[in-house]
N, C-alpha and C. Protein backbone atom coordinates (compact mmCIF):
# COMPACT_ATOMS: atom_id res chain seq x y z
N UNK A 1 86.33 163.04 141.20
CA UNK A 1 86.42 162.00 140.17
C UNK A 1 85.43 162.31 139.05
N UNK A 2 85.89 162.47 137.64
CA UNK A 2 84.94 162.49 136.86
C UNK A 2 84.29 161.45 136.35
N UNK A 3 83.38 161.58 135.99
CA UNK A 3 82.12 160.70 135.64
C UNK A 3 82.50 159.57 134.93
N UNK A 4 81.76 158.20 134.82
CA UNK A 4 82.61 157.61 133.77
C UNK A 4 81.93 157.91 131.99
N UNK A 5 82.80 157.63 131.23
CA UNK A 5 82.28 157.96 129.99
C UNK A 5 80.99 157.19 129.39
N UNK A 6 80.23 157.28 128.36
CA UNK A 6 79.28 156.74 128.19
C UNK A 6 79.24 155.02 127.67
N UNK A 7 80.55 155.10 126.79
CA UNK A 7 81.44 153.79 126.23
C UNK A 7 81.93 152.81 127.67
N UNK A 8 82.24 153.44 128.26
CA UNK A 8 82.92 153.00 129.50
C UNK A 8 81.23 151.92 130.27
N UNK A 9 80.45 152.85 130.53
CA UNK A 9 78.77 152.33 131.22
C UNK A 9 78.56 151.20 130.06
N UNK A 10 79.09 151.40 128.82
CA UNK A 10 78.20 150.22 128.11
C UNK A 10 79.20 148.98 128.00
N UNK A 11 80.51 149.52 128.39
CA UNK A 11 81.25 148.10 128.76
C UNK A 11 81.05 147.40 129.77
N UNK A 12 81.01 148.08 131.00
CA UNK A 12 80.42 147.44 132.23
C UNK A 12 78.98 147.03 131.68
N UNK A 13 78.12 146.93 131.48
CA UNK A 13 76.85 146.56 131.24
C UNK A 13 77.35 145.48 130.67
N UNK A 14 77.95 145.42 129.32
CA UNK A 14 78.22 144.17 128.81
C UNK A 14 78.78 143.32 129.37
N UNK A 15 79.77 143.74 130.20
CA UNK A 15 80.54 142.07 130.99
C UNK A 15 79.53 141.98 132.35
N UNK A 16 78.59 142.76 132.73
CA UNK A 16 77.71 142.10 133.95
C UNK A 16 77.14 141.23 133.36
N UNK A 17 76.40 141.24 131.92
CA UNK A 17 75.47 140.75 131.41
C UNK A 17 76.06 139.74 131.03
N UNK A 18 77.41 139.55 130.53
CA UNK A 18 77.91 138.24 129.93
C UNK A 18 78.57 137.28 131.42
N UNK A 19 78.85 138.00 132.64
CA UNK A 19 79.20 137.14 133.44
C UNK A 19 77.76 136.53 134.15
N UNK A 20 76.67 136.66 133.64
CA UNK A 20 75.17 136.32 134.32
C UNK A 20 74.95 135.24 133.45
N UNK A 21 75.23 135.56 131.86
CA UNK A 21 74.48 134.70 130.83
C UNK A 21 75.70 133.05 130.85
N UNK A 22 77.04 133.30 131.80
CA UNK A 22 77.42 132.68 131.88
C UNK A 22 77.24 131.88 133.41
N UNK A 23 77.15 132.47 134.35
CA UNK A 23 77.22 131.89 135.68
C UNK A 23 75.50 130.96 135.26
N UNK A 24 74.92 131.35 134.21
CA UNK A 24 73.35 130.31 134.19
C UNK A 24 73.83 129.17 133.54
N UNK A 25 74.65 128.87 132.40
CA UNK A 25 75.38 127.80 132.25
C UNK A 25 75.76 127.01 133.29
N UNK A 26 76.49 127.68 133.55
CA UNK A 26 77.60 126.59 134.94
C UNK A 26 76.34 125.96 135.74
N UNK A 27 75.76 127.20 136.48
CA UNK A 27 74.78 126.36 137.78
C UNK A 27 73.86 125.97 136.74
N UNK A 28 72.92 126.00 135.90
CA UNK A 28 71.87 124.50 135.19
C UNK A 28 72.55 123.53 134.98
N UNK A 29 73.75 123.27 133.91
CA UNK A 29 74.70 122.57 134.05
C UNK A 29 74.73 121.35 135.11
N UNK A 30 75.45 122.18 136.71
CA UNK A 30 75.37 121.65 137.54
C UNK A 30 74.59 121.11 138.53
N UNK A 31 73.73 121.76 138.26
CA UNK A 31 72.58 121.29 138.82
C UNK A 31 71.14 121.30 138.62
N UNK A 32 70.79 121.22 137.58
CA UNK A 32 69.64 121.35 136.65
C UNK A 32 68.64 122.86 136.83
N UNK A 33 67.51 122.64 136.12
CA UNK A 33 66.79 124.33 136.13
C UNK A 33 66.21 124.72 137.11
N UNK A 34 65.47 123.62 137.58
CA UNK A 34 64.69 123.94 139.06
C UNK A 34 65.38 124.31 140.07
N UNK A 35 66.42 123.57 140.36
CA UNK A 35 67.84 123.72 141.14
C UNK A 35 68.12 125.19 141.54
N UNK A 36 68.07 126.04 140.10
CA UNK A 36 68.84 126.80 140.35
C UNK A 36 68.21 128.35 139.93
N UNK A 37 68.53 129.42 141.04
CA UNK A 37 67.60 130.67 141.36
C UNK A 37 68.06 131.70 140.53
N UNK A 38 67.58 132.52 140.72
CA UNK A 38 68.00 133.76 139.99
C UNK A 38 69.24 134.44 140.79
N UNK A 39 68.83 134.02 142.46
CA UNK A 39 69.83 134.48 143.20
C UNK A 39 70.87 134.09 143.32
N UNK A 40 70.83 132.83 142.82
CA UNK A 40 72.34 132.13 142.49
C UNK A 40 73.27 132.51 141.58
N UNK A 41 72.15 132.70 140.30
CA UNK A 41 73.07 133.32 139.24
C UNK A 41 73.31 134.13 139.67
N UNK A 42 73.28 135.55 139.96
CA UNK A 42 73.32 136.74 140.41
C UNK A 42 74.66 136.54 140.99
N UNK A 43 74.63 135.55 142.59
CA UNK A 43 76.12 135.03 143.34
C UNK A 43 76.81 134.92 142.37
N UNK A 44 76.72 134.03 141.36
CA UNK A 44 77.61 132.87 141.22
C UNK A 44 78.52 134.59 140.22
N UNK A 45 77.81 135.13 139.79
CA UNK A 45 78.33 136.51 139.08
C UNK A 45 78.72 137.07 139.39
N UNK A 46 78.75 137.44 140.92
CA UNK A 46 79.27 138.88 141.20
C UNK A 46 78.58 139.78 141.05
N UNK A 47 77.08 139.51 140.76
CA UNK A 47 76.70 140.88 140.29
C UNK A 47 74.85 140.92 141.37
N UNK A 48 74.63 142.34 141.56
CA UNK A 48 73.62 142.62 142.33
C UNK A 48 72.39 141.78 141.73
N UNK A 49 71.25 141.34 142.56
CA UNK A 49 70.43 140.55 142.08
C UNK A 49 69.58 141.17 141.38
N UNK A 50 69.56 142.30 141.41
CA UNK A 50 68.55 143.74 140.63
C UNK A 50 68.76 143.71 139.69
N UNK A 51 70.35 143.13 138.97
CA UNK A 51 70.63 143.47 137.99
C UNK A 51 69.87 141.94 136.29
N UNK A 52 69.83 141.22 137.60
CA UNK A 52 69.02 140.02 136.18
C UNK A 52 67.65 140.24 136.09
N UNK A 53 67.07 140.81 136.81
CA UNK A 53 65.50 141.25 136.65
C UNK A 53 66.34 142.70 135.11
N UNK A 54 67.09 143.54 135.78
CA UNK A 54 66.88 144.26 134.71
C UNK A 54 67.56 144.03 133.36
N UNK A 55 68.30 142.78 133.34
CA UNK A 55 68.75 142.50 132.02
C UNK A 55 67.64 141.47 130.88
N UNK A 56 66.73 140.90 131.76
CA UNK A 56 66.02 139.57 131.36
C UNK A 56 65.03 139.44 132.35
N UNK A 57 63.63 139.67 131.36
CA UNK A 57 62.38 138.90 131.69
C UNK A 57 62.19 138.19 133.44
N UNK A 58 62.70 137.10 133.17
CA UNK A 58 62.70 135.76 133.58
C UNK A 58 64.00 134.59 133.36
N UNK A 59 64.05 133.95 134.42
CA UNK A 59 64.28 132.67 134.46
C UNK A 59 64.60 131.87 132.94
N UNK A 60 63.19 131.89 132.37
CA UNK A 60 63.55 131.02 131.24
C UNK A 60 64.24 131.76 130.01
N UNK A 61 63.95 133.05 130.15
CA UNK A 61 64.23 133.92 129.07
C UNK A 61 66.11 134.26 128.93
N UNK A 62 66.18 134.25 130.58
CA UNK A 62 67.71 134.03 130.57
C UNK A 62 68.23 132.93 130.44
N UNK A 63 67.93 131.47 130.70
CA UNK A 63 68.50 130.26 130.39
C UNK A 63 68.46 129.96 128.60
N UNK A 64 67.60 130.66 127.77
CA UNK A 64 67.36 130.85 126.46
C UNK A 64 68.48 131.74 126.37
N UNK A 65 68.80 133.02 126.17
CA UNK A 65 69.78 133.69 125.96
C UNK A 65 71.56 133.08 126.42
N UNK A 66 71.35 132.70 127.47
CA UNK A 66 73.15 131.60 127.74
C UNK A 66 72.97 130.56 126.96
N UNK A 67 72.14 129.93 126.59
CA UNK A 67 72.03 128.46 125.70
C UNK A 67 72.54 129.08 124.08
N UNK A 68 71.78 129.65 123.97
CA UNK A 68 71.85 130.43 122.71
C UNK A 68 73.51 131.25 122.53
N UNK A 69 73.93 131.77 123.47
CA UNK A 69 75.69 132.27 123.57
C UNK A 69 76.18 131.04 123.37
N UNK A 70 76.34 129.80 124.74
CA UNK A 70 77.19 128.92 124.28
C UNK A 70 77.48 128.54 122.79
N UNK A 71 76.13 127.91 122.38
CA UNK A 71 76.30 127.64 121.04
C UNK A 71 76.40 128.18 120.21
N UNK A 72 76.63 129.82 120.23
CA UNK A 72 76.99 130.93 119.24
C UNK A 72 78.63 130.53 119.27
N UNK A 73 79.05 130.56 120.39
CA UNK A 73 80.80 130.91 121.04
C UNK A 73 80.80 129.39 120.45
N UNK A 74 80.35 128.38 120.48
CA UNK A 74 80.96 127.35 120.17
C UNK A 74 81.23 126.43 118.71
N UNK A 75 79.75 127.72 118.00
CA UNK A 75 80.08 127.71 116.65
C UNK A 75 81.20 128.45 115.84
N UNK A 76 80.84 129.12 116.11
CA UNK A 76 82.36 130.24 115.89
C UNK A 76 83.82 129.63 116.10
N UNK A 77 83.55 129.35 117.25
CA UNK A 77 85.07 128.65 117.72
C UNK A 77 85.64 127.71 116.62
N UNK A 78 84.34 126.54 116.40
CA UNK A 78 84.38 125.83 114.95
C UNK A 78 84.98 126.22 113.86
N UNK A 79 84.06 127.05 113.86
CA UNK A 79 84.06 127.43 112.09
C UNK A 79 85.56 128.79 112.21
N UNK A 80 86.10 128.86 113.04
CA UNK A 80 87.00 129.67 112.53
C UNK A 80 88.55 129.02 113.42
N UNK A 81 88.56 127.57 113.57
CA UNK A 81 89.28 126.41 113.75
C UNK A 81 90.72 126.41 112.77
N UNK A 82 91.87 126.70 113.44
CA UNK A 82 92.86 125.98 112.03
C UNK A 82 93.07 125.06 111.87
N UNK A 83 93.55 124.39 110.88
CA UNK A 83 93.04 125.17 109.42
C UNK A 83 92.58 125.48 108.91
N UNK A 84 91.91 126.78 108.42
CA UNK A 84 91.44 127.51 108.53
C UNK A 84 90.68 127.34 106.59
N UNK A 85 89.10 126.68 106.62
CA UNK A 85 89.49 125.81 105.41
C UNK A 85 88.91 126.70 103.59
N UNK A 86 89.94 126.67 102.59
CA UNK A 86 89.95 127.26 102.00
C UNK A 86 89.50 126.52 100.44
N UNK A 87 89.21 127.17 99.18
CA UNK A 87 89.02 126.85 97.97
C UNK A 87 87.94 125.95 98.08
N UNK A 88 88.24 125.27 96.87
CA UNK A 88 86.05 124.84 96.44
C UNK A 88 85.27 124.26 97.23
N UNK A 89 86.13 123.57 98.29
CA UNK A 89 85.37 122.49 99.57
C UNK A 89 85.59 123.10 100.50
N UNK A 90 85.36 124.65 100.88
CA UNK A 90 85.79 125.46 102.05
C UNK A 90 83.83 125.27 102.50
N UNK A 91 83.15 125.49 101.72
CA UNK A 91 81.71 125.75 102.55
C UNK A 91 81.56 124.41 102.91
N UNK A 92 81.74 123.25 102.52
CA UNK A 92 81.31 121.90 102.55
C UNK A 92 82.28 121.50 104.41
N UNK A 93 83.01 121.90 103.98
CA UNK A 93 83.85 122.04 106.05
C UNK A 93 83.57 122.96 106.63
N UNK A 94 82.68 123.86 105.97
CA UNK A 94 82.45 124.82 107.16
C UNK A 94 80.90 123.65 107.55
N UNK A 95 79.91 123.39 106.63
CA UNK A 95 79.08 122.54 106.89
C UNK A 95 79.34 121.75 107.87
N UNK A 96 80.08 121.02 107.68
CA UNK A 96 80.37 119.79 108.07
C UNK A 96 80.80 120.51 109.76
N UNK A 97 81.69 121.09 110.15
CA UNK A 97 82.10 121.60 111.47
C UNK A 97 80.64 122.48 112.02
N UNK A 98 79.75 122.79 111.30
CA UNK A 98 78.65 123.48 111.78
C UNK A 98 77.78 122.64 112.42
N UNK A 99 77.63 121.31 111.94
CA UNK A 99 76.72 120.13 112.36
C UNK A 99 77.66 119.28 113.95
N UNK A 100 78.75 119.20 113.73
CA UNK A 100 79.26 118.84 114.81
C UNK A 100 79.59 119.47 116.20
N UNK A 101 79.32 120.91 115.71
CA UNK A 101 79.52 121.80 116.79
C UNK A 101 78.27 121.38 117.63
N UNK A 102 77.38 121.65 116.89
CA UNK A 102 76.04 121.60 117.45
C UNK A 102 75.50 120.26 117.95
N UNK A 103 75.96 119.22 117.32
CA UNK A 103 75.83 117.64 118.06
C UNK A 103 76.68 117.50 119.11
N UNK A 104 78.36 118.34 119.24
CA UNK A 104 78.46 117.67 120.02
C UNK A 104 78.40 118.26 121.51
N UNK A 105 77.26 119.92 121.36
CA UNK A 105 76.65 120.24 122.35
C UNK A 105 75.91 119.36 123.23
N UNK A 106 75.21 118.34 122.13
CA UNK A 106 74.20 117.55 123.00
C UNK A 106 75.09 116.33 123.90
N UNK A 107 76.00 115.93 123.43
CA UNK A 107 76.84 115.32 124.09
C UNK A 107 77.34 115.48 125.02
N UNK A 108 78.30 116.83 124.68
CA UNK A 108 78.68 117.32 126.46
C UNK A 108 78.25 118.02 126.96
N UNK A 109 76.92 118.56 126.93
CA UNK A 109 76.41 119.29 127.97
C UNK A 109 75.00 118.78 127.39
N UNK A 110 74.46 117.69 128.09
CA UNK A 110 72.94 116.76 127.62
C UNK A 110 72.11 117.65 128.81
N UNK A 111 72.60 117.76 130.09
CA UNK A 111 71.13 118.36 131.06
C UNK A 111 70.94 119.56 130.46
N UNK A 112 71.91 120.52 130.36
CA UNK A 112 71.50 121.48 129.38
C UNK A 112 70.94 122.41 128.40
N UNK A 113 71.16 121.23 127.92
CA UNK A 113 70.75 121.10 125.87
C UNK A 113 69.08 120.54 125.93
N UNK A 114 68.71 119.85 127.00
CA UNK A 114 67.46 118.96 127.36
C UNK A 114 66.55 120.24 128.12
N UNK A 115 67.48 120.67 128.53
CA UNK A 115 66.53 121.63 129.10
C UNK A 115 66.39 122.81 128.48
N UNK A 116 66.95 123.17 127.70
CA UNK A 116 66.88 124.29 126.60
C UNK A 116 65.90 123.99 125.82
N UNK A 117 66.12 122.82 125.10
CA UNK A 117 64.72 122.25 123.67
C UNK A 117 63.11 121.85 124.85
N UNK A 118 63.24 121.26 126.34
CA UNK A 118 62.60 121.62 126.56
C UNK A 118 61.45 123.30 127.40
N UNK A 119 62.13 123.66 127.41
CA UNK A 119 61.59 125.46 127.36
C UNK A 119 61.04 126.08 126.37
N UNK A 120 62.12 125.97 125.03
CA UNK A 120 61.63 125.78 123.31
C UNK A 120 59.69 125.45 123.35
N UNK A 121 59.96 124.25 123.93
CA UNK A 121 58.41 123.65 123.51
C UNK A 121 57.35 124.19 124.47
N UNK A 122 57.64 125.30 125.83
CA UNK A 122 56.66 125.67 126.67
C UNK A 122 55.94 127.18 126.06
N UNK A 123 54.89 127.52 126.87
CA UNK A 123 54.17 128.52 126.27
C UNK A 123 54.95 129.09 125.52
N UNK A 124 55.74 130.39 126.16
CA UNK A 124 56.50 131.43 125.83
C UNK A 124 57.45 131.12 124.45
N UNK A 125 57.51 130.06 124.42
CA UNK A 125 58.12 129.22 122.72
C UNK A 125 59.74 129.86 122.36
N UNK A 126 59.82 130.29 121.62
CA UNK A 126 60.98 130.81 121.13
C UNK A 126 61.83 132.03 121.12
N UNK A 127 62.66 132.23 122.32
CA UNK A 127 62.56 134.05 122.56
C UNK A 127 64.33 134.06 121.40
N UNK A 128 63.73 135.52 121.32
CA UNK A 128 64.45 136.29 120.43
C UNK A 128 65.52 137.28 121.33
N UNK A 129 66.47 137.28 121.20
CA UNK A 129 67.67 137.76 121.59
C UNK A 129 68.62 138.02 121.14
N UNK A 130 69.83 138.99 121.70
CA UNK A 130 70.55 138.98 120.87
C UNK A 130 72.03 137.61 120.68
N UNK A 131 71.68 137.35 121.47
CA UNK A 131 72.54 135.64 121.20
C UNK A 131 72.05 135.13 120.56
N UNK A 132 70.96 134.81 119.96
CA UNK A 132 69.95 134.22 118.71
C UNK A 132 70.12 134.75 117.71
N UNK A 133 70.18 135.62 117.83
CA UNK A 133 70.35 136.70 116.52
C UNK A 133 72.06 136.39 116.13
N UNK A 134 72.80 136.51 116.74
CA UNK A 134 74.25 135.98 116.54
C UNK A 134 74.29 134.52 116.32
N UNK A 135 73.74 133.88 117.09
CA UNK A 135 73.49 132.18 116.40
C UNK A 135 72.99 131.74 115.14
N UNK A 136 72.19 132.65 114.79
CA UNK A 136 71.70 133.01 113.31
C UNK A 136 72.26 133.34 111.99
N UNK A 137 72.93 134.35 112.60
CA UNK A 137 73.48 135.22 111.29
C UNK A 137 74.97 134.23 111.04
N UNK A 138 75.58 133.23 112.58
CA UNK A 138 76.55 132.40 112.04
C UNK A 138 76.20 131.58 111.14
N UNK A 139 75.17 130.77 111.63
CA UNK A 139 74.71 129.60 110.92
C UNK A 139 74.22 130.04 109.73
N UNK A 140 73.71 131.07 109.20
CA UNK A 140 72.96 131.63 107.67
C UNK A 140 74.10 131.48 107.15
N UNK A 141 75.30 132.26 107.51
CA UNK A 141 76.20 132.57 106.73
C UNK A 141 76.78 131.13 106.32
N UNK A 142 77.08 130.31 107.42
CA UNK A 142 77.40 128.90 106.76
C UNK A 142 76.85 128.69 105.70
N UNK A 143 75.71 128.34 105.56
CA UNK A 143 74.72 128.06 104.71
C UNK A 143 75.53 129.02 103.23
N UNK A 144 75.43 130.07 103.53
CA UNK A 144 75.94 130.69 102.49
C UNK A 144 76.86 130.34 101.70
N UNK A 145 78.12 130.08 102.76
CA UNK A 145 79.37 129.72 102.25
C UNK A 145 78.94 128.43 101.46
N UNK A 146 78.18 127.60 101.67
CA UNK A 146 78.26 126.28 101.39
C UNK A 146 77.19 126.39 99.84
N UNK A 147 77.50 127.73 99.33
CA UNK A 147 76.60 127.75 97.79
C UNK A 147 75.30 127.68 98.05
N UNK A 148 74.60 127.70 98.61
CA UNK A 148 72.79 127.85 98.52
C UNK A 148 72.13 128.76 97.50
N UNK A 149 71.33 128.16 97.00
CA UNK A 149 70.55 128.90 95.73
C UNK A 149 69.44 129.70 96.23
N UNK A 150 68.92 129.32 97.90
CA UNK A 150 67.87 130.13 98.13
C UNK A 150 68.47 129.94 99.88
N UNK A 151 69.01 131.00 99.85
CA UNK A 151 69.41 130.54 101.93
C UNK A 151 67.54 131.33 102.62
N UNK A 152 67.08 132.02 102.45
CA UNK A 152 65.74 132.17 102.97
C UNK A 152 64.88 130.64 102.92
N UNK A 153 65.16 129.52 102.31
CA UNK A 153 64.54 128.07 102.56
C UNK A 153 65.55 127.60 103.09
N UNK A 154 66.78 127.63 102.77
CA UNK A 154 67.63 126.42 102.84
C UNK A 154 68.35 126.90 104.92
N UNK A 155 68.56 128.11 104.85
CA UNK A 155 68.80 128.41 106.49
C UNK A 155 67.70 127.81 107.57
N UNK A 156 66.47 128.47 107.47
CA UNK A 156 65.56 127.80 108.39
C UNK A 156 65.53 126.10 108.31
N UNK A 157 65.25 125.35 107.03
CA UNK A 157 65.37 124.05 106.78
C UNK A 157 66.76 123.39 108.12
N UNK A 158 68.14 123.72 107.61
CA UNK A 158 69.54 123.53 108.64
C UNK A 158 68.93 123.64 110.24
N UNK A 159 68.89 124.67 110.34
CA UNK A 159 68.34 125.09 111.65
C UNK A 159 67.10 124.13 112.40
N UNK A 160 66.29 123.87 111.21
CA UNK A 160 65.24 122.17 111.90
C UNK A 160 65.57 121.46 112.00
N UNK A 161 66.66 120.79 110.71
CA UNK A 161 67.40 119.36 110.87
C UNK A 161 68.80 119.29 112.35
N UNK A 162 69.12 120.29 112.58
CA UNK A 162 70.05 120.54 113.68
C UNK A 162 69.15 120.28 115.31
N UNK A 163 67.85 121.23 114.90
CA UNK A 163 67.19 121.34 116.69
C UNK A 163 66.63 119.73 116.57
N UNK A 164 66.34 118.75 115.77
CA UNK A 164 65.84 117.73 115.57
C UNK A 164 66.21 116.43 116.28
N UNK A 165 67.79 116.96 115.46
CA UNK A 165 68.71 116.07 115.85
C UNK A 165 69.39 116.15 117.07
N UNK A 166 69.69 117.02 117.95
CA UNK A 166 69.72 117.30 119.22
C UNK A 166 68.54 116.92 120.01
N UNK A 167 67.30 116.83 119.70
CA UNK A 167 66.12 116.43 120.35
C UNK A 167 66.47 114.74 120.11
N UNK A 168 66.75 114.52 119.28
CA UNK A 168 66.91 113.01 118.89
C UNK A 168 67.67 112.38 120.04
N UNK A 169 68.53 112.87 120.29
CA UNK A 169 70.20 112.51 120.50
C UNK A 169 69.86 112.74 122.66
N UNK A 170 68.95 113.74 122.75
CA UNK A 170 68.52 113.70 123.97
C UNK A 170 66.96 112.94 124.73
N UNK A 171 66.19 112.56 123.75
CA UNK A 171 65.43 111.74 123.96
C UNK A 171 65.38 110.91 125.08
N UNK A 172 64.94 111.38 126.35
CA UNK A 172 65.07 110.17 127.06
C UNK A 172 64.53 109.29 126.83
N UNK A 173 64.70 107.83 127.26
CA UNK A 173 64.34 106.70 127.22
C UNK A 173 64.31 105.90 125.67
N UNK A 174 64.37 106.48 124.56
CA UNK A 174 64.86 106.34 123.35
C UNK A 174 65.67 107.23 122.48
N UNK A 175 66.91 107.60 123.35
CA UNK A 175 68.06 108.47 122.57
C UNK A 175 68.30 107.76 121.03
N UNK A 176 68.76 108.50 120.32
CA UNK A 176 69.50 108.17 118.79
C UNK A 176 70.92 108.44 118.98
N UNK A 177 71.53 107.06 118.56
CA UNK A 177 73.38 107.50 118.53
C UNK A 177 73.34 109.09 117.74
N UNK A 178 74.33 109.30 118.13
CA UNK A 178 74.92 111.08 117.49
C UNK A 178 75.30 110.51 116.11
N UNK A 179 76.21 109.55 116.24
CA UNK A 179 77.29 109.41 114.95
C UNK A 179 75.81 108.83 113.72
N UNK A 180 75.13 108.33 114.19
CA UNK A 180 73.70 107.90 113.43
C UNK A 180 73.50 109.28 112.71
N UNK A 181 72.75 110.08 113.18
CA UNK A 181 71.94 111.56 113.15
C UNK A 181 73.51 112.13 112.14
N UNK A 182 74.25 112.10 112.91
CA UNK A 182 75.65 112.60 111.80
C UNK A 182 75.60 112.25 110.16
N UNK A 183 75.73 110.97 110.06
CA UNK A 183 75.01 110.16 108.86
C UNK A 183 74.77 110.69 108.07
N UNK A 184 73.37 110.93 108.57
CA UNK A 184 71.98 111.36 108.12
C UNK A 184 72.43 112.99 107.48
N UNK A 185 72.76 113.33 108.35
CA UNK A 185 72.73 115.03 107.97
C UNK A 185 73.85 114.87 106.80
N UNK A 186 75.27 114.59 107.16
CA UNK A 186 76.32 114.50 106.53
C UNK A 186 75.74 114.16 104.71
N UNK A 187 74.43 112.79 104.62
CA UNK A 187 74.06 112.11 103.65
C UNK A 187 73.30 113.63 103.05
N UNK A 188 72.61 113.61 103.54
CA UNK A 188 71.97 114.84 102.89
C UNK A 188 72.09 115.73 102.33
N UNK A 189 73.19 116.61 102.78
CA UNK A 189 73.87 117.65 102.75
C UNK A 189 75.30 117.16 101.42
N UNK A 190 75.57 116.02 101.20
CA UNK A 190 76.76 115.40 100.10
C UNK A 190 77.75 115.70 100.84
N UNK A 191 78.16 115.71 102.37
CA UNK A 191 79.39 115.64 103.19
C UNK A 191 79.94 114.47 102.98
N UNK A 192 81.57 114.12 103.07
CA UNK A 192 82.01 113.42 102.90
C UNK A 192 82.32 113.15 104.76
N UNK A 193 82.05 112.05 104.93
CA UNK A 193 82.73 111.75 106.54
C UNK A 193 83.35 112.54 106.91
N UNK A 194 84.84 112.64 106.66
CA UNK A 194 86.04 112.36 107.16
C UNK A 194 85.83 114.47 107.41
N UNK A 195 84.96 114.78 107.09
CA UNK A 195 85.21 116.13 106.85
C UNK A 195 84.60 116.63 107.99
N UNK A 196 84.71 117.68 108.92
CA UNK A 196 84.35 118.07 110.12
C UNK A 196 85.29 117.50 111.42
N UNK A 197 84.46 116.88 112.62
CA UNK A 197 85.88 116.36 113.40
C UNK A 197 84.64 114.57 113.94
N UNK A 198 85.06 114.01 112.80
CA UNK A 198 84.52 112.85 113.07
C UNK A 198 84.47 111.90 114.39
N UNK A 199 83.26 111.43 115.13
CA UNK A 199 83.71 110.58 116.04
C UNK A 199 84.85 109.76 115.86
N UNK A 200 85.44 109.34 117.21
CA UNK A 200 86.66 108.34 117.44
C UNK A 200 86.32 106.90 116.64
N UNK A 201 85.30 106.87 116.03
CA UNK A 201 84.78 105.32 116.11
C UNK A 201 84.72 105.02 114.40
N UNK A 202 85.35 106.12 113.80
CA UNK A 202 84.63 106.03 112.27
C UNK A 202 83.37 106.45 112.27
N UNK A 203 82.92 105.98 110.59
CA UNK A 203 81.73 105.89 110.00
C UNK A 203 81.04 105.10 111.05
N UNK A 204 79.28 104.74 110.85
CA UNK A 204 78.42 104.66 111.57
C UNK A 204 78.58 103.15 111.87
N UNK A 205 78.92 102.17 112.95
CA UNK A 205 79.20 100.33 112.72
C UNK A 205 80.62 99.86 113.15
N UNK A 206 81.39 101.42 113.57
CA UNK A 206 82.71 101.04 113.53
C UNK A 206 82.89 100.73 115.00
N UNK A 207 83.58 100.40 115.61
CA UNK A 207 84.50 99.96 116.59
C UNK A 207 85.06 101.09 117.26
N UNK A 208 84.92 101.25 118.51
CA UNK A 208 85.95 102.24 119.20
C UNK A 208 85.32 103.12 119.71
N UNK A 209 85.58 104.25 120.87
CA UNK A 209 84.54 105.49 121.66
C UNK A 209 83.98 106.10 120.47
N UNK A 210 83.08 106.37 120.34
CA UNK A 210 82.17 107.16 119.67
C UNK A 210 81.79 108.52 120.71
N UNK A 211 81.12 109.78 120.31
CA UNK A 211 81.30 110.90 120.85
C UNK A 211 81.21 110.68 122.16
């Protein structure tokens, strides 16, 4: 049997690594961070336990890197949604679907998202990866689309008002409605409501399920 090719080793590498950065979703998810081992992920993957020591640090460094995919894959998914939105109010919906993607992370997946912003705030602070780096260059580019006169202020700025508002929205013991924080950003930014994928409930006072 000949060897496998070199393209071939870096595909396998990539789907071990993406079925790990995913099996850490599912089990935190399901059962929060402490809960859940390295050896689990490893199970829950299919893949040798040797192999998450050699893809990632640590524990937290890998629950940072799957947090950081989801919400890459789930921005994207957004922003490239049909209809697919075009001419002078194309950046203003890409805006607008960029903020909801990301709120309504905190919604359906709150143990999660709580445990992600809290890791954020422990020593090791903010790791850099390449799912970050792809979470980045989506969200800049939004920014872009949406006319910015200076995206080196105006990207990092998005990126605070977003981790903020997810901290808001997960707050225990004094959460902030989503559709509130929506508002807010929407106000800021000169979004019109109706633009993105608005809660069930209307504008902020209305009647009916909200996210």
């Amino acid at each position: 049997m000949s060897p496998r090719s070199a393209s071939v080793n870096e595909e396998l590498r990539r789907r071990s690594r993406e079925r790990l950065l995913q099996a850490t979703v599912d089990l935190v998810a399901e059962r929060g961070y402490e809960a859940t081992t390295l050896g689990d992920i490893a199970d829950r993957a299919g893949a040798a336990r040797g192999l998450v020591s050699y893809y990632f640090p640590g524990k937290r460094h890998l629950l940072q890197s799957a947090v950081h995919r989801l919400m890459h894959r789930t921005l994207q998914e957004a922003l490239e949604r049909e209809p697919r939105p075009t001419g002078e109010d194309a950046g203003r919906e890409l805006l607008a679907r960029a903020i909801d993607a990301i709120l309504g992370l905190a919604h359906d997946q709150p143990l999660l998202m709580r445990t992600h912003m809290a890791g954020i705030l422990q020593a090791e602070g903010f790791v850099q990866c390449p799912e970050q780096q792809r979470l980045a260059e989506l969200l800049r580019e939004t920014v872009v689309r949406n006319g910015t006169a200076d995206v080196d202020a105006d990207y990092p700025l998005l990126r605070a008002l977003l981790m903020g508002a997810v901290f808001a929205v997960l707050l225990p013991g004094a959460p902030m409605p989503a559709e509130r924080l929506r508002a807010e950003l929407f106000q800021r930014y000169g979004l019109d409501w109706e633009l993105g994928v608005p809660p069930d409930g209307g504008a902020p006072g209305g009647t009916g399920p909200q996210w």
